[in-house]
C-alpha atoms as a PDB file:
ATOM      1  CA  UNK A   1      12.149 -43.969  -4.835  1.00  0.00           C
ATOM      2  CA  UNK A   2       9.004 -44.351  -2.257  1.00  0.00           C
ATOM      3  CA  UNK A   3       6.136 -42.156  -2.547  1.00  0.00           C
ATOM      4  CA  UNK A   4       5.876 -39.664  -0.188  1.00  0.00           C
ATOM      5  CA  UNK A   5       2.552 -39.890   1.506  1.00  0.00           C
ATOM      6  CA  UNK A   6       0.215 -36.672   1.766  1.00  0.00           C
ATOM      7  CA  UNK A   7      -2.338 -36.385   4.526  1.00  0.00           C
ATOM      8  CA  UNK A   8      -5.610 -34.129   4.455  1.00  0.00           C
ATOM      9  CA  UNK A   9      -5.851 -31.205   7.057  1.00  0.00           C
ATOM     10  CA  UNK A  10      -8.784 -29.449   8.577  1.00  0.00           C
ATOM     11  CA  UNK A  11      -7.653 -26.260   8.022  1.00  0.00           C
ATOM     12  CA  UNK A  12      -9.006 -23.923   4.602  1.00  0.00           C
ATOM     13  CA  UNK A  13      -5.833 -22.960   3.827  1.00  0.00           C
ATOM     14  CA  UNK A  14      -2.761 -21.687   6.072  1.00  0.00           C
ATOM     15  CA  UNK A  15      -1.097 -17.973   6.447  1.00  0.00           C
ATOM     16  CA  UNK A  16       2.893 -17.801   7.369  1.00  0.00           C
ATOM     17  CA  UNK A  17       3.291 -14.223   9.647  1.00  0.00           C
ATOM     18  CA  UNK A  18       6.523 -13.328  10.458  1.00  0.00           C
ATOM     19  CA  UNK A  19       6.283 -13.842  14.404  1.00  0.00           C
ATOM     20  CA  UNK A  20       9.222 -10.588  14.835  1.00  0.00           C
ATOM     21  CA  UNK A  21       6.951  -8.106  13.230  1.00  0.00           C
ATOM     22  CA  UNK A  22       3.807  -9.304  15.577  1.00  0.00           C
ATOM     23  CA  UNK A  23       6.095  -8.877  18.469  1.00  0.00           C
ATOM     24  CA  UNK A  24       7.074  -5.018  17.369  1.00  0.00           C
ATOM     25  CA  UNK A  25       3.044  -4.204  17.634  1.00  0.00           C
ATOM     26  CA  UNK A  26       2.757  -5.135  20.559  1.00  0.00           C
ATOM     27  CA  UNK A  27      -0.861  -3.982  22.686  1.00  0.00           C
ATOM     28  CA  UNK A  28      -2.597  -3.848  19.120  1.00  0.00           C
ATOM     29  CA  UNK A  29      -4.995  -5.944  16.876  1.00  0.00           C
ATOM     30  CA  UNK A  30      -2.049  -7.343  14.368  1.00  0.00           C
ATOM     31  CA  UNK A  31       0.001  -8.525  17.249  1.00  0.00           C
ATOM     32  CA  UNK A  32      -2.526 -11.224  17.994  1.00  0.00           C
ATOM     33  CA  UNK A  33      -3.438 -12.432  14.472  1.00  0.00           C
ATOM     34  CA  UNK A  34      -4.710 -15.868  15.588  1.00  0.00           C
ATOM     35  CA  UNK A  35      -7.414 -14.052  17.942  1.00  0.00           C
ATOM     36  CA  UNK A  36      -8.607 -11.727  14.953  1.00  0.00           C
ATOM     37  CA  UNK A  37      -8.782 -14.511  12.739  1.00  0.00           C
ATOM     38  CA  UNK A  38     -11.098 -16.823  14.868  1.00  0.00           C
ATOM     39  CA  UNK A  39     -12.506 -13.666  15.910  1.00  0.00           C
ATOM     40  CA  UNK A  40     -13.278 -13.030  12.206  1.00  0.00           C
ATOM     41  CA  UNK A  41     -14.433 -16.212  10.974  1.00  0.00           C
ATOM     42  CA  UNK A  42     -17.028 -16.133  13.811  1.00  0.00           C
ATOM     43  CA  UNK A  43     -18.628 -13.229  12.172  1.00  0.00           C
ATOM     44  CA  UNK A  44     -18.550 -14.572   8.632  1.00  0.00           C
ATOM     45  CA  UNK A  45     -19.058 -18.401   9.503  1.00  0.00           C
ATOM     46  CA  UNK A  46     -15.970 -19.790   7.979  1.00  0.00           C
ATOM     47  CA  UNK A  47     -13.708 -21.624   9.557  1.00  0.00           C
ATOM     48  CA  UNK A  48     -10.266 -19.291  10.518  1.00  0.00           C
ATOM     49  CA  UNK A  49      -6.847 -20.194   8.120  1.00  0.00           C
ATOM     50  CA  UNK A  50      -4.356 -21.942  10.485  1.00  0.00           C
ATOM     51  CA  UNK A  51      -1.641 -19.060  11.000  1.00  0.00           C
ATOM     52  CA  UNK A  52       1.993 -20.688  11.589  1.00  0.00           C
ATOM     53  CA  UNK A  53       4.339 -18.079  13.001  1.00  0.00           C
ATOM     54  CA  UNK A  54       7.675 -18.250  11.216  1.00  0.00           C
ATOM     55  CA  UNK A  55      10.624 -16.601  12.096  1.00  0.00           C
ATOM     56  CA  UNK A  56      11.783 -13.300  10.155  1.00  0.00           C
ATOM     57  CA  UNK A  57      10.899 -12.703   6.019  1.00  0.00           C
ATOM     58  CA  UNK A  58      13.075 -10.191   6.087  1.00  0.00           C
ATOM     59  CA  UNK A  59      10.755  -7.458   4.618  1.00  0.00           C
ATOM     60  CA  UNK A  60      10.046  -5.305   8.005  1.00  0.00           C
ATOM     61  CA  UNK A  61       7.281  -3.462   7.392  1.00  0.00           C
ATOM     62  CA  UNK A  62       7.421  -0.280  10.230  1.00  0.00           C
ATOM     63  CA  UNK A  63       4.019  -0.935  11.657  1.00  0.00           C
ATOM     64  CA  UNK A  64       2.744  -3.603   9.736  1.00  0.00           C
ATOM     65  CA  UNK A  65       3.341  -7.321  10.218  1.00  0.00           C
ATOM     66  CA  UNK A  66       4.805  -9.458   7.031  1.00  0.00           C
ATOM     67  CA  UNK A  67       2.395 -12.849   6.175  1.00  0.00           C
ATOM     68  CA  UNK A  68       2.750 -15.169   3.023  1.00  0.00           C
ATOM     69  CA  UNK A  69      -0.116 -16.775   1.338  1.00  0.00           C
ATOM     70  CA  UNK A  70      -0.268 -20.439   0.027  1.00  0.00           C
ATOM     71  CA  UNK A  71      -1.650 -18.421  -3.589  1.00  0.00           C
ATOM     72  CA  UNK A  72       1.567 -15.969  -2.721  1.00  0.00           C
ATOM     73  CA  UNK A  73       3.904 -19.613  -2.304  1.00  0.00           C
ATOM     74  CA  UNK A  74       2.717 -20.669  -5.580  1.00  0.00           C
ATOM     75  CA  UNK A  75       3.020 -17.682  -7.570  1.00  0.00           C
ATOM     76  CA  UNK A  76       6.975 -17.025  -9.348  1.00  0.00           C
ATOM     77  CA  UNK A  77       8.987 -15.487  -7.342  1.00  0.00           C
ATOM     78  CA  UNK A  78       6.904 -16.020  -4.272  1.00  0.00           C
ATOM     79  CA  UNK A  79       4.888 -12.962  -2.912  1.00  0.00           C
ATOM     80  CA  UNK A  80       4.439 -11.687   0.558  1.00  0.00           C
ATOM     81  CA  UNK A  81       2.038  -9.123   2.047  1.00  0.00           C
ATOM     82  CA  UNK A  82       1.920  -6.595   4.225  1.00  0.00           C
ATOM     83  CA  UNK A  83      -0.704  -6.414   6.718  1.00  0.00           C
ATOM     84  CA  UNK A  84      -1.165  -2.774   8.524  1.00  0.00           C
ATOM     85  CA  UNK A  85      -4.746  -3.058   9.796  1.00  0.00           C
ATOM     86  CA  UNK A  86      -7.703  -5.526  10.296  1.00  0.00           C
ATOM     87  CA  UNK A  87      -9.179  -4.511   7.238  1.00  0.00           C
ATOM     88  CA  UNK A  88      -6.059  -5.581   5.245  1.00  0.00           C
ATOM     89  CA  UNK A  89      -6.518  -9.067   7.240  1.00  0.00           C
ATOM     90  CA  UNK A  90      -9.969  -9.202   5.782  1.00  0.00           C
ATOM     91  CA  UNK A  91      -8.902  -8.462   2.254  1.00  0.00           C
ATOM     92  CA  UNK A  92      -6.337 -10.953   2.386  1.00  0.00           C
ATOM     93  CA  UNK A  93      -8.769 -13.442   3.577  1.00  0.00           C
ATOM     94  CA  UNK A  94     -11.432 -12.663   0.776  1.00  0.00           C
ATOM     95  CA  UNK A  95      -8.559 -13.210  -2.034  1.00  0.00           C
END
């Protein structure tokens, strides 16, 4: 069997948000995660997580927008979080 090859990324880590739930908030800070999160690691000096939109996680938060973790992929069974503010983005972030 061939190896499979691995390749390094620029990125700090990577956050999965469910792209359904940022289209329900629509006109608020959680529906444009990407700009919050560059907007955020200005302030701090970090470079942002790269945020992949996936389609639906099927947990459907009412007002909050769904997002996995790479520490929530590794855990067993995999956790997701729930992300109602830009405070919660923050915490996430510091975990």
């Amino acid at each position: 069997m061939p190896k499979l090859r691995t390749y390094p990324t620029k990125w700090p880590s990577i956050l999965l948000a469910c792209r359904k739930c940022q289209k329900k908030l629509k006109g608020t800070d959680l529906s444009r995660l990407k700009k919050l999160l560059k907007s955020q690691a200005k302030q701090t000096g970090t470079p942002p997580p790269h945020l992949i939109p996936v389609s639906c996680l099927k947990l459907c938060p009412k007002g909050g927008v769904a997002v996995c973790t790479q520490s929530g992929l590794t855990q067993t069974p995999p956790q997701l979080s729930i992300l109602y503010s830009p405070q919660d983005l923050l915490a996430l972030i510091k975990q």
